[in-house]
C-alpha atoms as a PDB file:
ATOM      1  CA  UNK A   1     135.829 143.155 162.050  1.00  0.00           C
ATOM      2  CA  UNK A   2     137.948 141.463 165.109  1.00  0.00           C
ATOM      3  CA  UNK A   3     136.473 140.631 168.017  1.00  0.00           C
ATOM      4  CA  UNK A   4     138.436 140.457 171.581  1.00  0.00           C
ATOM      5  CA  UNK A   5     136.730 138.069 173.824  1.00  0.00           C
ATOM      6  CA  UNK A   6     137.758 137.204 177.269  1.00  0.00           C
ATOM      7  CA  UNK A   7     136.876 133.426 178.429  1.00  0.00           C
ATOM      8  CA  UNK A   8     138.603 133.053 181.543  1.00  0.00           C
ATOM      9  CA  UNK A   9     141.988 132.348 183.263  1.00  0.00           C
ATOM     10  CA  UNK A  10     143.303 135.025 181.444  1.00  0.00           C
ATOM     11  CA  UNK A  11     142.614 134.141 178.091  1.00  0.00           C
ATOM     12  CA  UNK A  12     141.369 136.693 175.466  1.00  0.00           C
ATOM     13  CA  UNK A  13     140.091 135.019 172.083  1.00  0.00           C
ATOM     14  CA  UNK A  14     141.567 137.313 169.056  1.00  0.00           C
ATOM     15  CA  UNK A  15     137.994 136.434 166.613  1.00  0.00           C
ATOM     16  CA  UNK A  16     138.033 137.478 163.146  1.00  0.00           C
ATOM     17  CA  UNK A  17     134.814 138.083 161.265  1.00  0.00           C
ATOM     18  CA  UNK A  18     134.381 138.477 157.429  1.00  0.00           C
ATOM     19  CA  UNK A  19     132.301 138.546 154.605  1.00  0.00           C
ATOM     20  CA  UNK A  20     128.819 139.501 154.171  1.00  0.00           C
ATOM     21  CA  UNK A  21     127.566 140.276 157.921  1.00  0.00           C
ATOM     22  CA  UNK A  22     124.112 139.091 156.971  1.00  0.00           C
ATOM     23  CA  UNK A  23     124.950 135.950 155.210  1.00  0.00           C
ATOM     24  CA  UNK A  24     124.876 132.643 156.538  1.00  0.00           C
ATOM     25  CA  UNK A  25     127.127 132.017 159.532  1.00  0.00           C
ATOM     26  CA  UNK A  26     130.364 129.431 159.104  1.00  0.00           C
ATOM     27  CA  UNK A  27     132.450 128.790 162.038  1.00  0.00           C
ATOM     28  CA  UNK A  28     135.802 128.091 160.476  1.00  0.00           C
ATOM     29  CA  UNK A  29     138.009 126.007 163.348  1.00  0.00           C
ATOM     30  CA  UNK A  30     142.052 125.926 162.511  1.00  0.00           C
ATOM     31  CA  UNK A  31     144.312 123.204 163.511  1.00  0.00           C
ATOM     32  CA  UNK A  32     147.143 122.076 165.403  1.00  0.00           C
ATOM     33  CA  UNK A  33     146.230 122.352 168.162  1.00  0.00           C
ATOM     34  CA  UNK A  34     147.790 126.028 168.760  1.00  0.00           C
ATOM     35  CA  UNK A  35     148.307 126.933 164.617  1.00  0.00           C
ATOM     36  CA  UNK A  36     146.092 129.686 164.859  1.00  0.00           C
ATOM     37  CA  UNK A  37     143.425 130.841 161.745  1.00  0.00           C
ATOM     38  CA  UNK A  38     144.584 131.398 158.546  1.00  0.00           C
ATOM     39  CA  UNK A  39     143.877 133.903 155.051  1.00  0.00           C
ATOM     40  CA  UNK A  40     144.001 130.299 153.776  1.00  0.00           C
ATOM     41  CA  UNK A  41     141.102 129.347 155.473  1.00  0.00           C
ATOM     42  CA  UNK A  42     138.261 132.075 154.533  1.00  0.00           C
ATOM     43  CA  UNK A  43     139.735 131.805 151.224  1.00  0.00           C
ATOM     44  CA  UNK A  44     137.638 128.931 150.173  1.00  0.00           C
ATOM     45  CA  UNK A  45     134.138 130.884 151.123  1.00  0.00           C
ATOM     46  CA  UNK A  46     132.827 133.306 148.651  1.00  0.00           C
ATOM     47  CA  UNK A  47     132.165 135.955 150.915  1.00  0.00           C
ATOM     48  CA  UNK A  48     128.972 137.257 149.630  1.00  0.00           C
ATOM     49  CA  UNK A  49     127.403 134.703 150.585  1.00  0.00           C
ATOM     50  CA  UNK A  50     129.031 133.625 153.747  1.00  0.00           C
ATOM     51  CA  UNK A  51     129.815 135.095 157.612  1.00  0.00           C
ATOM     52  CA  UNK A  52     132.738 133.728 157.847  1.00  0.00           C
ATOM     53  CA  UNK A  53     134.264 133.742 161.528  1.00  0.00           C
ATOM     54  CA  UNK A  54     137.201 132.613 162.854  1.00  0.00           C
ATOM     55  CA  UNK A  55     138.406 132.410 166.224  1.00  0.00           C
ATOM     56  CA  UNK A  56     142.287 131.703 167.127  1.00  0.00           C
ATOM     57  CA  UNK A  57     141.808 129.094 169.836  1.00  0.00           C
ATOM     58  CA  UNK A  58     143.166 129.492 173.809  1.00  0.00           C
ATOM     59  CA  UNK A  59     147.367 129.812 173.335  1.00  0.00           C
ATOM     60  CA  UNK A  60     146.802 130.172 169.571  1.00  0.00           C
ATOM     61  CA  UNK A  61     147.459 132.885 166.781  1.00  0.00           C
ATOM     62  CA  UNK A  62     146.871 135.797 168.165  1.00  0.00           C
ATOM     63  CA  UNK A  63     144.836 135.227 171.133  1.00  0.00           C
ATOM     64  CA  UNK A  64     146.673 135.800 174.435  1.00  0.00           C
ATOM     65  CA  UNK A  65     148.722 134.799 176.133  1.00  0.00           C
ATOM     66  CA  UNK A  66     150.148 132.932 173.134  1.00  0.00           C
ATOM     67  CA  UNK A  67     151.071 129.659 173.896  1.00  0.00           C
ATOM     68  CA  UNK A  68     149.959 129.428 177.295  1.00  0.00           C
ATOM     69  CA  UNK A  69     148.709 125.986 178.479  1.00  0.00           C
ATOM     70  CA  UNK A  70     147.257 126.736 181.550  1.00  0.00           C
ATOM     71  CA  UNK A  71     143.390 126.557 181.893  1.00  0.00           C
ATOM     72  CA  UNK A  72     143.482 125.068 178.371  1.00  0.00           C
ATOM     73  CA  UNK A  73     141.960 121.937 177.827  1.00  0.00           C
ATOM     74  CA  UNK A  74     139.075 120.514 175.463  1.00  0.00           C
ATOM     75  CA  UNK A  75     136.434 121.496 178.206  1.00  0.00           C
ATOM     76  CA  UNK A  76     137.693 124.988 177.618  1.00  0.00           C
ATOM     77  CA  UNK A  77     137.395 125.373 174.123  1.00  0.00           C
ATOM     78  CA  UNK A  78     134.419 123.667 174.307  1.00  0.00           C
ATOM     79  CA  UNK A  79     132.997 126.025 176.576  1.00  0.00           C
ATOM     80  CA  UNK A  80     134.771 128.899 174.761  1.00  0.00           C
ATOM     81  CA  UNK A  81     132.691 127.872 171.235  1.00  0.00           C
ATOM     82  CA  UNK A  82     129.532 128.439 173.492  1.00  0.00           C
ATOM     83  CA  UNK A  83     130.284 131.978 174.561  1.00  0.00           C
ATOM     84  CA  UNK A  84     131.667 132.776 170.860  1.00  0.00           C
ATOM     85  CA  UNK A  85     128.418 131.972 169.528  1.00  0.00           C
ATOM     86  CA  UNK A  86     126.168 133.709 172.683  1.00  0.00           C
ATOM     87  CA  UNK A  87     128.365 136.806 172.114  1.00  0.00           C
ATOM     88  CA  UNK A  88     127.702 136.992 168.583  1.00  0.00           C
ATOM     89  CA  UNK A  89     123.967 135.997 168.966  1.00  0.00           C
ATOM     90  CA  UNK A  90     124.257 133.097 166.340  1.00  0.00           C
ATOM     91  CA  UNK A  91     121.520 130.809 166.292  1.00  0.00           C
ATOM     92  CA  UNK A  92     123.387 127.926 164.065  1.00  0.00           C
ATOM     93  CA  UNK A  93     126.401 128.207 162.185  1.00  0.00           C
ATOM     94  CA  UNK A  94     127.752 125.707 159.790  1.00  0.00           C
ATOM     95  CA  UNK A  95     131.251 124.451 161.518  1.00  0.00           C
ATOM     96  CA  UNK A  96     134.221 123.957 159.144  1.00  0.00           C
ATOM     97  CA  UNK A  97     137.252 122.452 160.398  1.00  0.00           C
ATOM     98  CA  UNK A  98     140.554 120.644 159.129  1.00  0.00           C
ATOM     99  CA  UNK A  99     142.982 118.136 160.742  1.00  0.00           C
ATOM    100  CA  UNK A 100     142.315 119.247 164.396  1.00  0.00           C
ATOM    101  CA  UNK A 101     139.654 121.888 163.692  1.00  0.00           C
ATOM    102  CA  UNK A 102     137.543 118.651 162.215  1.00  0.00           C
ATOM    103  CA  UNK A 103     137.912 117.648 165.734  1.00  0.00           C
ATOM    104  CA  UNK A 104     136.937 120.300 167.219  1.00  0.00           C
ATOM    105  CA  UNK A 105     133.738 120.648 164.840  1.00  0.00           C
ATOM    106  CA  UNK A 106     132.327 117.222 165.782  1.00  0.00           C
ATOM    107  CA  UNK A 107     132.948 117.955 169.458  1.00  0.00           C
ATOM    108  CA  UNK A 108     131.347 120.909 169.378  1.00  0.00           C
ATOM    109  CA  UNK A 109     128.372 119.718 167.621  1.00  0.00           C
ATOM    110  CA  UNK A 110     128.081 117.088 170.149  1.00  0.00           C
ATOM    111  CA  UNK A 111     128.080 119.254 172.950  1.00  0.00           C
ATOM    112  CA  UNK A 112     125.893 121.845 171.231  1.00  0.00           C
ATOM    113  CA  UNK A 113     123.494 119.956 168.957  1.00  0.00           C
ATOM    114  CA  UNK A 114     121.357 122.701 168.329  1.00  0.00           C
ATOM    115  CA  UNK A 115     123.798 125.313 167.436  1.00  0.00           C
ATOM    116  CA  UNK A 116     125.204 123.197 164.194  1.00  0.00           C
ATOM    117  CA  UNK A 117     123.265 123.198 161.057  1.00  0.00           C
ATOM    118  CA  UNK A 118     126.128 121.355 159.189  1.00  0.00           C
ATOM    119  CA  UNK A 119     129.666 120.190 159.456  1.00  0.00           C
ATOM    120  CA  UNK A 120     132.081 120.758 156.669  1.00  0.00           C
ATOM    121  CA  UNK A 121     135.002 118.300 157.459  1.00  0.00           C
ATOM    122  CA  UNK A 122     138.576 118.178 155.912  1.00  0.00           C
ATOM    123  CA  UNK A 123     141.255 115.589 156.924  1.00  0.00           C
ATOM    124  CA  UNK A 124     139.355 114.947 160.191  1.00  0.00           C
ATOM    125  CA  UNK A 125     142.361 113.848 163.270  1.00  0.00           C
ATOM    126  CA  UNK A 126     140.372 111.312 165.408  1.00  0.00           C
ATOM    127  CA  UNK A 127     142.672 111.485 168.198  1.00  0.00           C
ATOM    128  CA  UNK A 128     142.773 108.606 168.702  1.00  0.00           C
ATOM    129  CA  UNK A 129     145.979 106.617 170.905  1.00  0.00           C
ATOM    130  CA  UNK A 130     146.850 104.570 168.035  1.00  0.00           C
ATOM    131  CA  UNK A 131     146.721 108.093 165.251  1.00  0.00           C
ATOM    132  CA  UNK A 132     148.644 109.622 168.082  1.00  0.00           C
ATOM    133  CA  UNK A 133     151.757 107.025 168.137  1.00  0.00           C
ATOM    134  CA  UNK A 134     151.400 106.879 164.233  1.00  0.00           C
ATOM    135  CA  UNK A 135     152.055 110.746 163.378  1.00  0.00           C
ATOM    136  CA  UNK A 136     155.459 110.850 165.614  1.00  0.00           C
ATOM    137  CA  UNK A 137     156.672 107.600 163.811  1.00  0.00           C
ATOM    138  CA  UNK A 138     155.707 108.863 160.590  1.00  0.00           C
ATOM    139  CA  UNK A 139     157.216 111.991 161.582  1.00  0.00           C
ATOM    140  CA  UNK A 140     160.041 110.809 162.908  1.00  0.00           C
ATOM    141  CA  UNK A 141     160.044 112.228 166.183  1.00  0.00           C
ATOM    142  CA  UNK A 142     160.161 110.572 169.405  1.00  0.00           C
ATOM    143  CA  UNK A 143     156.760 111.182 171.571  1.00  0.00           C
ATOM    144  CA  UNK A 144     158.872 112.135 174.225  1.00  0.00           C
ATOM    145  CA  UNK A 145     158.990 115.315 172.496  1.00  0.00           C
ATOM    146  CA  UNK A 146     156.177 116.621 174.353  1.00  0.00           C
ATOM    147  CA  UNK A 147     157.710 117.119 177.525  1.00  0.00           C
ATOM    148  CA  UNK A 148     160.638 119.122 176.463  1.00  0.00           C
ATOM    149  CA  UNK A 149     157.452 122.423 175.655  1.00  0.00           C
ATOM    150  CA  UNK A 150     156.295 121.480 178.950  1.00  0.00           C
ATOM    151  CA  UNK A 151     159.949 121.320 181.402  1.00  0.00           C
ATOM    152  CA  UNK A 152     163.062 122.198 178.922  1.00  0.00           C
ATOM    153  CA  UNK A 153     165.101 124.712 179.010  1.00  0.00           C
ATOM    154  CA  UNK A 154     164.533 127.289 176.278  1.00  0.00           C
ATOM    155  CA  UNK A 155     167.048 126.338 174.283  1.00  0.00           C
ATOM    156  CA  UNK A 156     165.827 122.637 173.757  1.00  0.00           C
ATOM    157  CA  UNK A 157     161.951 124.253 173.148  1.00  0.00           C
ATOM    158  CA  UNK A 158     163.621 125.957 169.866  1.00  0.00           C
ATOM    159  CA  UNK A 159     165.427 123.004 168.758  1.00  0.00           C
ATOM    160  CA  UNK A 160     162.564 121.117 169.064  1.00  0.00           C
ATOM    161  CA  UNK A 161     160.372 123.335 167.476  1.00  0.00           C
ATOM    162  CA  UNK A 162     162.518 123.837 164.578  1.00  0.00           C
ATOM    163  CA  UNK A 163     162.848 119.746 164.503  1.00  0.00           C
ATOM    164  CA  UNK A 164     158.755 119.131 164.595  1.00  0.00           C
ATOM    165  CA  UNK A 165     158.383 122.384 162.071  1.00  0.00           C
ATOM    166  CA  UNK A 166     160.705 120.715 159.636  1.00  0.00           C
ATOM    167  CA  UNK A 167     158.909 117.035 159.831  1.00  0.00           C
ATOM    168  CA  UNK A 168     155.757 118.351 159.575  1.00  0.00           C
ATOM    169  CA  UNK A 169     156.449 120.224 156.763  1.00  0.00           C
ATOM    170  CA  UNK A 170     158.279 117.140 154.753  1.00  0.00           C
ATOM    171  CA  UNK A 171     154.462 115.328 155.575  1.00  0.00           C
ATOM    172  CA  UNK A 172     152.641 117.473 153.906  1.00  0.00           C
ATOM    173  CA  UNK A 173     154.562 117.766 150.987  1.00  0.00           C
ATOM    174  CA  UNK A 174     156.407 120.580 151.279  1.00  0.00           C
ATOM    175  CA  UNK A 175     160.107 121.857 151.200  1.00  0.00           C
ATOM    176  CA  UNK A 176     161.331 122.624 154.836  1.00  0.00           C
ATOM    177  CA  UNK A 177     161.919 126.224 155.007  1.00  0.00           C
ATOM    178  CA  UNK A 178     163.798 126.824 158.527  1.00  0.00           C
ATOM    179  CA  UNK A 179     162.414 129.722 160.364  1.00  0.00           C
ATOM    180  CA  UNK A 180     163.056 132.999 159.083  1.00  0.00           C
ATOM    181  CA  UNK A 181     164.088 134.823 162.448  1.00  0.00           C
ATOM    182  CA  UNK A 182     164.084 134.158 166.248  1.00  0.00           C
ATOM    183  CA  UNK A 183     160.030 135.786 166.254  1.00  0.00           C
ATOM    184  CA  UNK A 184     158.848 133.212 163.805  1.00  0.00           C
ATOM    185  CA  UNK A 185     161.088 130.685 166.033  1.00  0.00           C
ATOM    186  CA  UNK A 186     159.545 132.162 169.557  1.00  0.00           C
ATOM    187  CA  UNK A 187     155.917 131.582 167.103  1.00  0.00           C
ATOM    188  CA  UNK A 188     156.266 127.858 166.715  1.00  0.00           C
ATOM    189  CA  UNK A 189     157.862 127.375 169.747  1.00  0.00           C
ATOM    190  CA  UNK A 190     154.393 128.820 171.189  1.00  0.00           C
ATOM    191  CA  UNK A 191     152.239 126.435 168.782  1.00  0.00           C
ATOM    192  CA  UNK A 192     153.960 123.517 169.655  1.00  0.00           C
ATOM    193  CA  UNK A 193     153.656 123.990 173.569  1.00  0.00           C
ATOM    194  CA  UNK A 194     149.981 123.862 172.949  1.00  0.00           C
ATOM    195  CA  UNK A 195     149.711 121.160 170.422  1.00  0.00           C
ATOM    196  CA  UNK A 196     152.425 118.773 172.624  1.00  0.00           C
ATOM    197  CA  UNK A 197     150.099 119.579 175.696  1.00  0.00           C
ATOM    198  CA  UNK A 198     146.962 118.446 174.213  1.00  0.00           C
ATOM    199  CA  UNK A 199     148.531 115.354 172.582  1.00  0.00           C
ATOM    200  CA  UNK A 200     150.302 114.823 175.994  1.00  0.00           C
ATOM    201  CA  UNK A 201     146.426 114.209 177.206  1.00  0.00           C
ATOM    202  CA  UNK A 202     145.385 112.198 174.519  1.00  0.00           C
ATOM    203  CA  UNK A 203     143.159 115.554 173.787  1.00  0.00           C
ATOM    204  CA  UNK A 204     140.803 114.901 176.584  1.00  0.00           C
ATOM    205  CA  UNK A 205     139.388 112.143 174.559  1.00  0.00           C
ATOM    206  CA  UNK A 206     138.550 108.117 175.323  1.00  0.00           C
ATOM    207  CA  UNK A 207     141.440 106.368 174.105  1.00  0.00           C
ATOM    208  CA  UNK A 208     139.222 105.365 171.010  1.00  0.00           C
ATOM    209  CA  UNK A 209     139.038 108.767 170.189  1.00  0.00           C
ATOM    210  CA  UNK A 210     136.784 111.100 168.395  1.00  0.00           C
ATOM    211  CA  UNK A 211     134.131 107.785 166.875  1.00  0.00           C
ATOM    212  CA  UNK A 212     133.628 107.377 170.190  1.00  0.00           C
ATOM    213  CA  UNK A 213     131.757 111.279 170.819  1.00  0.00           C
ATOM    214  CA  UNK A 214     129.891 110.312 167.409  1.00  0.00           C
ATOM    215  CA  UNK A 215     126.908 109.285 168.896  1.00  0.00           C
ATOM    216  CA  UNK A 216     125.765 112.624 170.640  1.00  0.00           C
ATOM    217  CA  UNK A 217     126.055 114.278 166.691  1.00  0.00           C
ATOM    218  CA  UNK A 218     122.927 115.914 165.374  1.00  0.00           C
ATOM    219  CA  UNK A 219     121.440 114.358 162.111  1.00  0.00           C
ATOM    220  CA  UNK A 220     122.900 117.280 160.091  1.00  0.00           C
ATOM    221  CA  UNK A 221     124.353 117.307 157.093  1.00  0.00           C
ATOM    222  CA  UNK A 222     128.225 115.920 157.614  1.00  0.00           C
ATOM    223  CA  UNK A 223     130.617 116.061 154.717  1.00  0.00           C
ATOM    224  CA  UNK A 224     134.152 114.782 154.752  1.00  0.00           C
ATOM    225  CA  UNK A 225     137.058 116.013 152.346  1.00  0.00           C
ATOM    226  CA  UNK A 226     140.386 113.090 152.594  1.00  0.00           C
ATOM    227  CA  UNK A 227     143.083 113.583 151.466  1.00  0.00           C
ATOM    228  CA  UNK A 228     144.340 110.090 149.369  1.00  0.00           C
ATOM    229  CA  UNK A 229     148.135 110.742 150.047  1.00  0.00           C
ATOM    230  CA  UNK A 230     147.587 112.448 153.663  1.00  0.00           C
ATOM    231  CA  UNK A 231     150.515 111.019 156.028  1.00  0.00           C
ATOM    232  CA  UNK A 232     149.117 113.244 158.773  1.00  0.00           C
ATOM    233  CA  UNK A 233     146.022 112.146 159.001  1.00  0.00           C
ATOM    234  CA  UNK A 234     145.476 109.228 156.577  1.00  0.00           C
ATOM    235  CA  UNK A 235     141.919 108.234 154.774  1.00  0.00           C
ATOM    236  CA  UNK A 236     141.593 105.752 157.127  1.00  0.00           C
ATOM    237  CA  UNK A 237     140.570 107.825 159.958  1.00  0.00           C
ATOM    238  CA  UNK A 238     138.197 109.722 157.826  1.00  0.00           C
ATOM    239  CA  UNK A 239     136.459 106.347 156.914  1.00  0.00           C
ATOM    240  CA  UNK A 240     136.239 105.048 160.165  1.00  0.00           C
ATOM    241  CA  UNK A 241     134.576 108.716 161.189  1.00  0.00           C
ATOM    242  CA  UNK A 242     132.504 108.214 158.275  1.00  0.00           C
ATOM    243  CA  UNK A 243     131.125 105.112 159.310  1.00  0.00           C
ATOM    244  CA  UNK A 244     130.711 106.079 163.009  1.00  0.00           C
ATOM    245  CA  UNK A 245     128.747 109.048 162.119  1.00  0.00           C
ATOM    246  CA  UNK A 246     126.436 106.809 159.515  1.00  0.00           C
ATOM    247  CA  UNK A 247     123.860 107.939 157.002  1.00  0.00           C
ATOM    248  CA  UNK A 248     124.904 111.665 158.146  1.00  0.00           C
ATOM    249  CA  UNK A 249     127.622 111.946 156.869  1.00  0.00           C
ATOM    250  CA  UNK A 250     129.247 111.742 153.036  1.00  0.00           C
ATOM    251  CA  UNK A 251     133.187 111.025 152.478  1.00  0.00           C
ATOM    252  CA  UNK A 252     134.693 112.194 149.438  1.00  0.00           C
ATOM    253  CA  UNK A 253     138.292 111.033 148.531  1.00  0.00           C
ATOM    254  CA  UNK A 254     140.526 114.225 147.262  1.00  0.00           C
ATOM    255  CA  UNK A 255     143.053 112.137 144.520  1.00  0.00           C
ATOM    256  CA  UNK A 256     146.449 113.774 144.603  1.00  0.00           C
ATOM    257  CA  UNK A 257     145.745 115.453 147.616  1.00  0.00           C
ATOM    258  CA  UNK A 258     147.758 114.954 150.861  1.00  0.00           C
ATOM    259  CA  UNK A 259     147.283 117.449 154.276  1.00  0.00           C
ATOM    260  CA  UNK A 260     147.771 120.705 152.730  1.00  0.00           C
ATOM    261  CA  UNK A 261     145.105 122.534 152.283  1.00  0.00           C
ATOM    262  CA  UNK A 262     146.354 124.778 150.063  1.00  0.00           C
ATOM    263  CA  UNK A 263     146.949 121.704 147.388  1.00  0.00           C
ATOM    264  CA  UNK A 264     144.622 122.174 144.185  1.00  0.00           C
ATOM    265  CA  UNK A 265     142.478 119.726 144.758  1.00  0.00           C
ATOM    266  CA  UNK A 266     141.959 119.944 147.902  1.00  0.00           C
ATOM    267  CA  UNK A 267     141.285 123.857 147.758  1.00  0.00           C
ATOM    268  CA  UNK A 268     138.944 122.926 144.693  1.00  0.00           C
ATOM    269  CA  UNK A 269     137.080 120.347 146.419  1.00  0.00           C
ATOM    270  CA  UNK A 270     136.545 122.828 149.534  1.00  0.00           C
ATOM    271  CA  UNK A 271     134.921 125.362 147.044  1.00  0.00           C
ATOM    272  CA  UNK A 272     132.681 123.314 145.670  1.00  0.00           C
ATOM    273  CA  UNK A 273     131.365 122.281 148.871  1.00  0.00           C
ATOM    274  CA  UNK A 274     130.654 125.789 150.152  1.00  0.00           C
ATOM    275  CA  UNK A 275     129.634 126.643 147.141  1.00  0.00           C
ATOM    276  CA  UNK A 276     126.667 124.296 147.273  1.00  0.00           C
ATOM    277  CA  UNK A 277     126.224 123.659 151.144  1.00  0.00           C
ATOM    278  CA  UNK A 278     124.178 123.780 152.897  1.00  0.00           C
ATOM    279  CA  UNK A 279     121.354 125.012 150.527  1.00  0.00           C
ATOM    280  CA  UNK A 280     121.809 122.733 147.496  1.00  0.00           C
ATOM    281  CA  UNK A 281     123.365 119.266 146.638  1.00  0.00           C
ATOM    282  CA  UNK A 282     126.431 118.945 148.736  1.00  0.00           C
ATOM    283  CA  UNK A 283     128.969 117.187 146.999  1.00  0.00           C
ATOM    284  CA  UNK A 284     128.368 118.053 143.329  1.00  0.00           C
ATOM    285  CA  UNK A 285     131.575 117.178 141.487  1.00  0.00           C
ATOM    286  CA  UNK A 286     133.625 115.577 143.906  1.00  0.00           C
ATOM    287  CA  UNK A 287     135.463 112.572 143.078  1.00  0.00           C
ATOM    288  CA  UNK A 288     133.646 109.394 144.541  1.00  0.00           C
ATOM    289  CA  UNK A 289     135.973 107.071 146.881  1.00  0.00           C
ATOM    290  CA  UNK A 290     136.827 103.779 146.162  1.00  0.00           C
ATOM    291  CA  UNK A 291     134.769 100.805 148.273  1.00  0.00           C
ATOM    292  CA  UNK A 292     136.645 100.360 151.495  1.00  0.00           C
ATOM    293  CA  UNK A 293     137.447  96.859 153.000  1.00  0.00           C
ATOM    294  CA  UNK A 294     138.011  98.060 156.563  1.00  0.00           C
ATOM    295  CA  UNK A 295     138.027  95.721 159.631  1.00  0.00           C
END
C-alpha cells in the first residue's frame, strides 16, 4: 500500500507500507539525508510478522518536490514523524534506522517518548561537528562542497554529485559505478542538495551532536548494530551513543562489516535482531564487542 501525505510547504511524503497489516508496527527511517527508502531496507523484516512502513523523507525518494530544501529542516521531519504516525493511528512503533535514519530514530523518540516501544539502530551518524569534518576528509572532498547544491550553476551540481557519489561509494566498499544516464545524475544531484543542506546546518543539532538529545530517550529497549570497518560512520560514534544512552541500550560490533548494509554480516546481524525484538532476547547470536578504552 503507498500512502501520499501532505505536511506542509508543499511537501507530499511518498509512504510505503508492507507486510502483515496487523502485525507489529516498525518505522523503518533511510539515510542520507535525502537517499530515500530502499527494497534493501524491508528486506531484513519477515513480513508476517512485521508492519513495516517506510516513509521517503521531505526532498527524498519519491516524495515531492524531490530535492527541495525549502521548509526542510529537523523540526520538519520531526513534526512530519508525528503526523505519519496520527495518520496511520499507530500507537507505538518500533523505529529502525541506519547511518542518518539512526539519527532520526533517537530524535524522534526524544521528541515522542511515548510513541517508541524500541529502537533498532545500525551505524548510528551522531552529527556531531567533529563526525562532520571527519567524513569529507575521509572522503576526500572539500566541505565547501555544500554550497555548490545550494548557489552553482547546474553544471557544477552534476560534477559534484558524480564526485561525492563516487567517494561515497569507495567508503563503503564498493566499486564506483558512474551514473548510468543524466535521470540517475538529475537523482543524486537531488539527494545531495538535501544531504549538503542539512550538513551545511550541522543538522539542527548542538555542536556535540546527537549524545547530547540522549537524555529525553525513553527507557526502551535500544540496540546498536556497528559496523568494525565503517569509514562513514566509525564504531566510535556508536560507543559514545552507547554510553550516552546507558543501561538502555546494547552495542553489538558487526566483524567484517563496514557501512553497507547490504554486507553479510551486517544483513545477518539485522535479521536476527528483528527476528527476536522486541518480544524475545534481543541480541541472540550477535558477536560481542571488544572492551572499549574511550576518553
Amino acid at each position: 500500500m503507498v500512502h501520499r501525505l501532505p505536511v506542509g510547504g508543499g511537501h507530499v511524503l511518498h509512504v510505503e507500507e508492507h507486510g502483515n497489516p496487523a502485525g507489529l508496527p516498525a518505522l523503518v527511517l533511510h539515510g542520507g539525508p535525502g537517499s530515500g527508502s530502499s527494497p534493501l531496507q524491508r528486506s531484513f523484516f519477515d513480513p508476517a510478522r512485521y508492519c513495516i512502513l517506510c516513509p521517503d523523507q521531505r526532498g527524498a525518494g519519491q516524495s515531492t518536490p524531490r530535492g527541495r530544501i525549502e521548509d526542510n529542516t529537523l523540526a520538519h521531519l520531526l513534526a512530519d514523524l508525528r503526523l505519519l504516525r496520527q495518520h496511520l493511528r499507530i500507537g507505538r512503533w518500533l523505529v529502525v534506522g541506519g547511518s542518518w535514519g539512526a539519527t532520526l530514530a533517537v530524535l524522534h523518540a526524544a521528541d515522542q517518548p511515548e510513541a517508541v516501544s524500541g529502537l533498532l539502530l545500525r551505524n548510528p551518524f551522531l552529527a556531531r561537528a567533529a563526525d562532520i569534518g571527519a567524513f569529507f576528509a575521509a572522503a576526500g572532498l572539500p566541505e565547501s562542497i555544500v554550497h555548490v547544491f545550494a548557489t552553482g550553476p547546474v553544471a557544477a551540481q552534476r560534477a559534484a554529485a558524480a564526485r561525492w557519489w563516487d567517494a561515497e561509494q569507495r567508503l563503503e566498499g564498493r566499486d564506483p559505478v558512474p551514473p548510468a544516464d543524466a535521470a540517475s545524475l538529475a537523482r543524486l544531484v537531488d539527494r545531495y542538495r538535501v544531504q549538503s543542506h542539512y550538513l551545511r546546518h550541522g543538522c539542527w543539532l548542538p555542536s556535540e551532536g546527537l549524545p547530547a538529545c540522549c537524555e529525553q530517550v525513553p527507557a526502551i529497549p535500544v540496540v546498536i548494530l556497528q559496523g568494525e570497518d565503517d569509514a562513514i560512520c566509525p564504531p566510535e560514534g556508536a560507543q559514545v551513543l552507547q554510553r550516552a544512552l546507558g543501561a538502555r541500550a546494547t552495542l553489538r560490533l558487526v566483524p567484517g562489516a563496514g557501512h553497507d548494509p547490504s554486507h553479510p554480516a551486517m544483513a545477518a546481524a539485522m535479521r536476527e535482531a528483528l527476528r527476536t525484538f522486541p518480544s524475545g532476547p534481543l541480541t541472540a547470536g550477535l558477536a560481542e564487542p571488544p572492551p572499549a578504552a574511550l576518553p
